[in-house]
PDB file of N, CA and C in Angstrom:
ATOM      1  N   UNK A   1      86.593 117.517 112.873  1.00  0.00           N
ATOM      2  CA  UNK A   1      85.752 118.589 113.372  1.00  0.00           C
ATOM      3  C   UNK A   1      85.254 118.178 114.757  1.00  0.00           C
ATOM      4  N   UNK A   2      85.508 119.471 115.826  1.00  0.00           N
ATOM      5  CA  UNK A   2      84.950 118.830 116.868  1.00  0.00           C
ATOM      6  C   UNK A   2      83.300 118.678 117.376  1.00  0.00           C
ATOM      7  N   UNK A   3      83.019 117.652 117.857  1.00  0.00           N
ATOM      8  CA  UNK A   3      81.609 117.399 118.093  1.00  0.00           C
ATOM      9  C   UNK A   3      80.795 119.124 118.522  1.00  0.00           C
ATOM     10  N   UNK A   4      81.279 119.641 119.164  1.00  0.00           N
ATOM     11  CA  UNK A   4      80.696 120.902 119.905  1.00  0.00           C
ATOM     12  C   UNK A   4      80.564 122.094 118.086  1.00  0.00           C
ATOM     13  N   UNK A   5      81.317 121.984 117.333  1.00  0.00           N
ATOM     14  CA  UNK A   5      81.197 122.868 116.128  1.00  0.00           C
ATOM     15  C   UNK A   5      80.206 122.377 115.427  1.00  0.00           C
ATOM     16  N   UNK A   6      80.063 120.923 115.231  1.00  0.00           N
ATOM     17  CA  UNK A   6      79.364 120.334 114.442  1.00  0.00           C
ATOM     18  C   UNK A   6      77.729 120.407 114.796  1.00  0.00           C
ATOM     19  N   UNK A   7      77.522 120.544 116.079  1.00  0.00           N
ATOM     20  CA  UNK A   7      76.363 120.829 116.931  1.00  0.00           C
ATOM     21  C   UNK A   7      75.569 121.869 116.277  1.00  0.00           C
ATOM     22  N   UNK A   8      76.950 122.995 116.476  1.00  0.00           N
ATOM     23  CA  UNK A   8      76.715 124.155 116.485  1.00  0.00           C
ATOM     24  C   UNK A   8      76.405 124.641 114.943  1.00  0.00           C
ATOM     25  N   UNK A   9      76.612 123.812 114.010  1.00  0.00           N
ATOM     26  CA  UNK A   9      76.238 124.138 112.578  1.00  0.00           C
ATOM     27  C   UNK A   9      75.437 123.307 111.898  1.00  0.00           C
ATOM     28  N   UNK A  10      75.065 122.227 112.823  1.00  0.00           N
ATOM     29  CA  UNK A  10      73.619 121.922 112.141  1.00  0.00           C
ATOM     30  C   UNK A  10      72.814 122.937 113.014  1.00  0.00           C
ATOM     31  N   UNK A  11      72.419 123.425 114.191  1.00  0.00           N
ATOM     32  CA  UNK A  11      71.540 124.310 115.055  1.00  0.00           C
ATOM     33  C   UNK A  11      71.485 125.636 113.934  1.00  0.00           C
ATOM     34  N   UNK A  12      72.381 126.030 113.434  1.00  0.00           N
ATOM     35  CA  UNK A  12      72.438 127.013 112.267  1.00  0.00           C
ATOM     36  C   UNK A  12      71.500 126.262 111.388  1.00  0.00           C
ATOM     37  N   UNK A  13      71.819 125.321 110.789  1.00  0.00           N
ATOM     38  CA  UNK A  13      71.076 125.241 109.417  1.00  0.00           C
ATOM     39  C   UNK A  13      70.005 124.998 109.837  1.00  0.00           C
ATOM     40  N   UNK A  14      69.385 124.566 110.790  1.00  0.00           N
ATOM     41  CA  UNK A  14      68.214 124.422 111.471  1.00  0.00           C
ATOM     42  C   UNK A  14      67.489 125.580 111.442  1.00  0.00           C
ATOM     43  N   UNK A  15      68.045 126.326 112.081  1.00  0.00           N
ATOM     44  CA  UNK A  15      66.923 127.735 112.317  1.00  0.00           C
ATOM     45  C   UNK A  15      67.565 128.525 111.331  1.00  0.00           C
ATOM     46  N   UNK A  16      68.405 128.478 109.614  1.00  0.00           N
ATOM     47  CA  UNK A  16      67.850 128.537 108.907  1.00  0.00           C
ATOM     48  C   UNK A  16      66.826 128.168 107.984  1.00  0.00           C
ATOM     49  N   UNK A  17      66.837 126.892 108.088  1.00  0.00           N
ATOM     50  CA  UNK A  17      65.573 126.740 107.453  1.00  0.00           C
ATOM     51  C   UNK A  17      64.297 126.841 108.038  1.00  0.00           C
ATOM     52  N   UNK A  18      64.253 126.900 109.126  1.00  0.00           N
ATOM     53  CA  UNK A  18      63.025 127.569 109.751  1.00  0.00           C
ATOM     54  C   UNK A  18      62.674 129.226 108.943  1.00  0.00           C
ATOM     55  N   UNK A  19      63.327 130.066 109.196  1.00  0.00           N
ATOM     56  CA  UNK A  19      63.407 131.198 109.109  1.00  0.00           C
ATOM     57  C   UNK A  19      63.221 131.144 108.012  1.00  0.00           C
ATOM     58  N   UNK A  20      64.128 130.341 106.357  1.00  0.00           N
ATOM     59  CA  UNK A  20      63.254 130.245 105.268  1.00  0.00           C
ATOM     60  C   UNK A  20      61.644 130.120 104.985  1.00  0.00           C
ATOM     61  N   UNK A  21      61.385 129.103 105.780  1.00  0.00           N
ATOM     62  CA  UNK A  21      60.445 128.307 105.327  1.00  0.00           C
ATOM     63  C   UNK A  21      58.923 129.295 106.214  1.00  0.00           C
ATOM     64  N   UNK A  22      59.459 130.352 107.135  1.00  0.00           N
ATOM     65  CA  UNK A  22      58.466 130.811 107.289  1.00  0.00           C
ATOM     66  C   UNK A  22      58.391 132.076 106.650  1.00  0.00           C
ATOM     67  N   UNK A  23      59.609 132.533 105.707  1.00  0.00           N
ATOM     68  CA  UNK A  23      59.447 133.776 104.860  1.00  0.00           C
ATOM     69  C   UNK A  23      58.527 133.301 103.829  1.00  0.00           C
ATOM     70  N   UNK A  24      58.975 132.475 103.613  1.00  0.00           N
ATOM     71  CA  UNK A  24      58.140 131.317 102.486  1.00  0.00           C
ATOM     72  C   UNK A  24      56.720 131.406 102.390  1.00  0.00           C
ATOM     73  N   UNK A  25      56.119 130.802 103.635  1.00  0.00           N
ATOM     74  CA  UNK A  25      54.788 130.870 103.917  1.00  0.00           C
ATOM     75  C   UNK A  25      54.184 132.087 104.216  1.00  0.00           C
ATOM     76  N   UNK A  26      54.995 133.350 104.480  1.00  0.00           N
ATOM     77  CA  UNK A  26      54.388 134.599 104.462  1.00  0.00           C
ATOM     78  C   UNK A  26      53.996 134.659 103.191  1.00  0.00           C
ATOM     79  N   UNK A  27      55.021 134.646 101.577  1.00  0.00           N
ATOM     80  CA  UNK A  27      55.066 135.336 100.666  1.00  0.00           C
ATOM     81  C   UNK A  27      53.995 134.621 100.162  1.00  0.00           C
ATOM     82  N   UNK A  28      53.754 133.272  99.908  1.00  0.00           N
ATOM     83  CA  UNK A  28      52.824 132.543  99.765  1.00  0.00           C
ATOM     84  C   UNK A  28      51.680 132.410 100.237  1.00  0.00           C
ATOM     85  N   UNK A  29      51.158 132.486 101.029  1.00  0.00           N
ATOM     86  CA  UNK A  29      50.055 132.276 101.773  1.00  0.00           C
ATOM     87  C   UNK A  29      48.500 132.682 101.093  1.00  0.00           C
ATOM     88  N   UNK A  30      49.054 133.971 100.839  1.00  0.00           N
ATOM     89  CA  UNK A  30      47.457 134.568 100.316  1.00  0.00           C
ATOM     90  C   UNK A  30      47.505 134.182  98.653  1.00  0.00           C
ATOM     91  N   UNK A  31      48.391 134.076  97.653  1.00  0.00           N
ATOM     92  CA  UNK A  31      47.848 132.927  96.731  1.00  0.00           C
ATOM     93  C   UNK A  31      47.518 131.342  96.535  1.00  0.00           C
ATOM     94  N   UNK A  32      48.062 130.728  97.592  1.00  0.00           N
ATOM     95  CA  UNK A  32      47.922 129.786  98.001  1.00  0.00           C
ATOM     96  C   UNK A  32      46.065 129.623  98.723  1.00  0.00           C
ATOM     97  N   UNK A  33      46.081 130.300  99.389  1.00  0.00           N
ATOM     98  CA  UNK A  33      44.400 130.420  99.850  1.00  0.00           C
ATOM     99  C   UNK A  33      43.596 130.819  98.313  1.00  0.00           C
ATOM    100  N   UNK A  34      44.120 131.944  97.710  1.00  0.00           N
ATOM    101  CA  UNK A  34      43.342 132.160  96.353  1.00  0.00           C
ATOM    102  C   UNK A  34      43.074 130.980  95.374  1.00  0.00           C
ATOM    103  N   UNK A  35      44.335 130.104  95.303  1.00  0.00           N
ATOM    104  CA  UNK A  35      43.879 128.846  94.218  1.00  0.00           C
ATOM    105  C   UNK A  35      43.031 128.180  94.925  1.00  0.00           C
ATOM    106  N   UNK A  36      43.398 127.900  96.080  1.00  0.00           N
ATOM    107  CA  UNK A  36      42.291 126.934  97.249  1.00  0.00           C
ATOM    108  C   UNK A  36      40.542 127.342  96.926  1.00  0.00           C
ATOM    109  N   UNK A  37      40.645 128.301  97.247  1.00  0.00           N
ATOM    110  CA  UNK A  37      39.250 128.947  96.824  1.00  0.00           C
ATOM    111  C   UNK A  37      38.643 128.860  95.339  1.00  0.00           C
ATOM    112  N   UNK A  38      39.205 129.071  94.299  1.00  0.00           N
ATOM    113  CA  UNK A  38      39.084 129.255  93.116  1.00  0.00           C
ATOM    114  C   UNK A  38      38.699 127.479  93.140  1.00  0.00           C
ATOM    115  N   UNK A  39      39.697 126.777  92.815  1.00  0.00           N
ATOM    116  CA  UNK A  39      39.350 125.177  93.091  1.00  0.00           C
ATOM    117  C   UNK A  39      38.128 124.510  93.606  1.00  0.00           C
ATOM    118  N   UNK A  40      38.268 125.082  94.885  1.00  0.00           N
ATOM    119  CA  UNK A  40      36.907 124.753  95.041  1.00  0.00           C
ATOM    120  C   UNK A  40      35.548 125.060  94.497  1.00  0.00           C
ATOM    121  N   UNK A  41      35.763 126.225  94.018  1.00  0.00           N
ATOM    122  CA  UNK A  41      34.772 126.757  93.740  1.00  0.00           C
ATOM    123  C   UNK A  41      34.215 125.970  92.227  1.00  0.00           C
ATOM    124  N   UNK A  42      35.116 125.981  91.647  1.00  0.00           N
ATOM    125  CA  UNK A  42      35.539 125.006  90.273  1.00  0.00           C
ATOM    126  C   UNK A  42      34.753 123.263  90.693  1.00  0.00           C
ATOM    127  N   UNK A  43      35.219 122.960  91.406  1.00  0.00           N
ATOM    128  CA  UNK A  43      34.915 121.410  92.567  1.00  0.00           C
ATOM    129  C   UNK A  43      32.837 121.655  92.648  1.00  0.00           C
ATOM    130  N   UNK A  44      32.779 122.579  93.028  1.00  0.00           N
ATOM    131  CA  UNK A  44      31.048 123.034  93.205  1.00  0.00           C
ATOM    132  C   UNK A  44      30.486 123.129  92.288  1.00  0.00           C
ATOM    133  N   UNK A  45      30.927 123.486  91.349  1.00  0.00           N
ATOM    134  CA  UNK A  45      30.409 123.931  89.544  1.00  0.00           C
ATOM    135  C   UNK A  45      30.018 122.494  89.047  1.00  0.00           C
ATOM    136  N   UNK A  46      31.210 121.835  89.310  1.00  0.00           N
ATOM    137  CA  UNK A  46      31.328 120.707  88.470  1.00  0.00           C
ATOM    138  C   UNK A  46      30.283 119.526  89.022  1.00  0.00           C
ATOM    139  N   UNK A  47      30.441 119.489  90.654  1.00  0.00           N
ATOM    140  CA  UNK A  47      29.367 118.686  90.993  1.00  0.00           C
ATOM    141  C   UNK A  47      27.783 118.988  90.795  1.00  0.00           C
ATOM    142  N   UNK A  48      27.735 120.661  90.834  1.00  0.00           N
ATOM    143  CA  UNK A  48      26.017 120.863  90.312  1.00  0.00           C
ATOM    144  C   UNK A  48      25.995 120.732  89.322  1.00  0.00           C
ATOM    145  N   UNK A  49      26.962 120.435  87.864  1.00  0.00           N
ATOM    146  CA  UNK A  49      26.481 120.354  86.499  1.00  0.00           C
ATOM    147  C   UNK A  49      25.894 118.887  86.847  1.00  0.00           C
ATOM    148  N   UNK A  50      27.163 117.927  87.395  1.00  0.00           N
ATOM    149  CA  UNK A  50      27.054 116.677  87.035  1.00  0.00           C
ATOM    150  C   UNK A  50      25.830 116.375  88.125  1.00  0.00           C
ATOM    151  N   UNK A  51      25.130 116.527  89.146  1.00  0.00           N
ATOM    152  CA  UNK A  51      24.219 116.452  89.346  1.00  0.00           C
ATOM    153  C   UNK A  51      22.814 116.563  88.489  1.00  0.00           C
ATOM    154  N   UNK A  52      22.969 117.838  88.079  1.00  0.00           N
ATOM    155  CA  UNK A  52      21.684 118.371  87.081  1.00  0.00           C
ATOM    156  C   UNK A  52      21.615 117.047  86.091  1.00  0.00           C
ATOM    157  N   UNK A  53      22.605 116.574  85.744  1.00  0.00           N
ATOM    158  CA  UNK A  53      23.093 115.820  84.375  1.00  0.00           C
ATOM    159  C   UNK A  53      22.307 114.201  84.564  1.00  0.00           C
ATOM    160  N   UNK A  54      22.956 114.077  85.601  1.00  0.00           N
ATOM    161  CA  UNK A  54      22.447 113.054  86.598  1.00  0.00           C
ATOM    162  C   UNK A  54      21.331 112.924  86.578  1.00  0.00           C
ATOM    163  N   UNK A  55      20.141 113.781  86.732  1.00  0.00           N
ATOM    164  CA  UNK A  55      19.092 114.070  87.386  1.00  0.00           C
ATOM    165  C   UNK A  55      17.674 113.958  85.681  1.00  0.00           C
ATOM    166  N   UNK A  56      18.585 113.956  84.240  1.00  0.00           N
ATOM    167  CA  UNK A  56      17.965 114.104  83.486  1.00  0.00           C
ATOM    168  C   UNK A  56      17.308 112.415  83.125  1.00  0.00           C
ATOM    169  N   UNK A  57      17.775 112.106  83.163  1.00  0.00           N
ATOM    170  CA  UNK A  57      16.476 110.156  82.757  1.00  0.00           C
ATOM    171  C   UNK A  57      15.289 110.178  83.590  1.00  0.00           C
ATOM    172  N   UNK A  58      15.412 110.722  85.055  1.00  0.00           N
ATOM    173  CA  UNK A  58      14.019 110.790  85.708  1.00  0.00           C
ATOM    174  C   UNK A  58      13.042 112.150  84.973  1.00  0.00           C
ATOM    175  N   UNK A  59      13.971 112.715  84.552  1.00  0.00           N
ATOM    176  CA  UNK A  59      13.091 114.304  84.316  1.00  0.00           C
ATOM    177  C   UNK A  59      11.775 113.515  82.864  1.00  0.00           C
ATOM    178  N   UNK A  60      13.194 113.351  82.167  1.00  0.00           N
ATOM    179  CA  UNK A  60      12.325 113.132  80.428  1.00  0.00           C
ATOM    180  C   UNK A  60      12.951 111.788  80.219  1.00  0.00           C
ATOM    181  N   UNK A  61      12.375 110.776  79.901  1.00  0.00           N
ATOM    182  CA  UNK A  61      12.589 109.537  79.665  1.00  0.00           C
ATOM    183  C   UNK A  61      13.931 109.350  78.474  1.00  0.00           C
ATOM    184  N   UNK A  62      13.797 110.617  77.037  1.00  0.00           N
ATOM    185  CA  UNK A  62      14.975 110.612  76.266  1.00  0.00           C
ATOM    186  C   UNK A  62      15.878 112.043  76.971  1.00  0.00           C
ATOM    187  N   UNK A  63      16.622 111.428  77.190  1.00  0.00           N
ATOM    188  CA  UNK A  63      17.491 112.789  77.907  1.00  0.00           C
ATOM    189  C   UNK A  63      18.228 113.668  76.647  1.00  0.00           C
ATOM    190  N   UNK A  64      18.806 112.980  75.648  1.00  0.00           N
ATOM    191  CA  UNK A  64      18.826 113.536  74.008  1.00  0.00           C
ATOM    192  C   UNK A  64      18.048 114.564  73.839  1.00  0.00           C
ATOM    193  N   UNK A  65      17.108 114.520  74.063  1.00  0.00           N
ATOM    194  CA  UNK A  65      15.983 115.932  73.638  1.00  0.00           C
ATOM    195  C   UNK A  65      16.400 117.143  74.854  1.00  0.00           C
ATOM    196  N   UNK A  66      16.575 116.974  75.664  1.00  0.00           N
ATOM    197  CA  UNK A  66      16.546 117.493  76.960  1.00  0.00           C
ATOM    198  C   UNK A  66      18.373 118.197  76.302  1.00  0.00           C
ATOM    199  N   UNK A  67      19.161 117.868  76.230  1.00  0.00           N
ATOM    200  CA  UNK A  67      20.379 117.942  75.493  1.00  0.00           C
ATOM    201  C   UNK A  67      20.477 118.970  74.477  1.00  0.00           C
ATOM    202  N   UNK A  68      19.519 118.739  73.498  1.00  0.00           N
ATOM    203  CA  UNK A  68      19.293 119.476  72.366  1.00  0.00           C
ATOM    204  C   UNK A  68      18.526 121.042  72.726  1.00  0.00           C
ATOM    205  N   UNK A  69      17.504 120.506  73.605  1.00  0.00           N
ATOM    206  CA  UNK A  69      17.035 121.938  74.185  1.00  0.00           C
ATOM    207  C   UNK A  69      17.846 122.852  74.457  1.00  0.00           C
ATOM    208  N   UNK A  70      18.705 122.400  75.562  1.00  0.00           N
ATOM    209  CA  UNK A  70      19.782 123.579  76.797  1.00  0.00           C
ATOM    210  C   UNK A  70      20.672 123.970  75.388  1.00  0.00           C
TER     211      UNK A  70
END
């Protein structure tokens, strides 16, 4: 194969996969931002529980009772 074809068909597969990879990121994009968001949001939950949680031995000396209450 001559060097000049061979050029010429990786430059093809090249800016096909460009052209994939940005149909790609169109079709994707806005669920991709949706899990992002959701996650995080999940990420925030979890650190104010475990904060609150955190926060119970200074509140009431037996945190057990405090447990049983909620």
């Amino acid at each position: 194969m001559e060097p000049r074809r061979l050029l010429f068909l990786a430059l093809v597969m090249v800016v096909y996969l460009c052209v994939g990879a940005a149909i790609f990121n169109a079709l994707e994009a806005d669920a991709e931002r949706d899990r992002k968001e959701e996650l995080e949001a999940q990420i925030n939950e979890f650190i104010g529980k475990a904060s609150a949680y955190s926060l119970l031995p200074t509140i009431h000396p037996n945190p057990e009772v405090l447990v049983l209450v909620k």
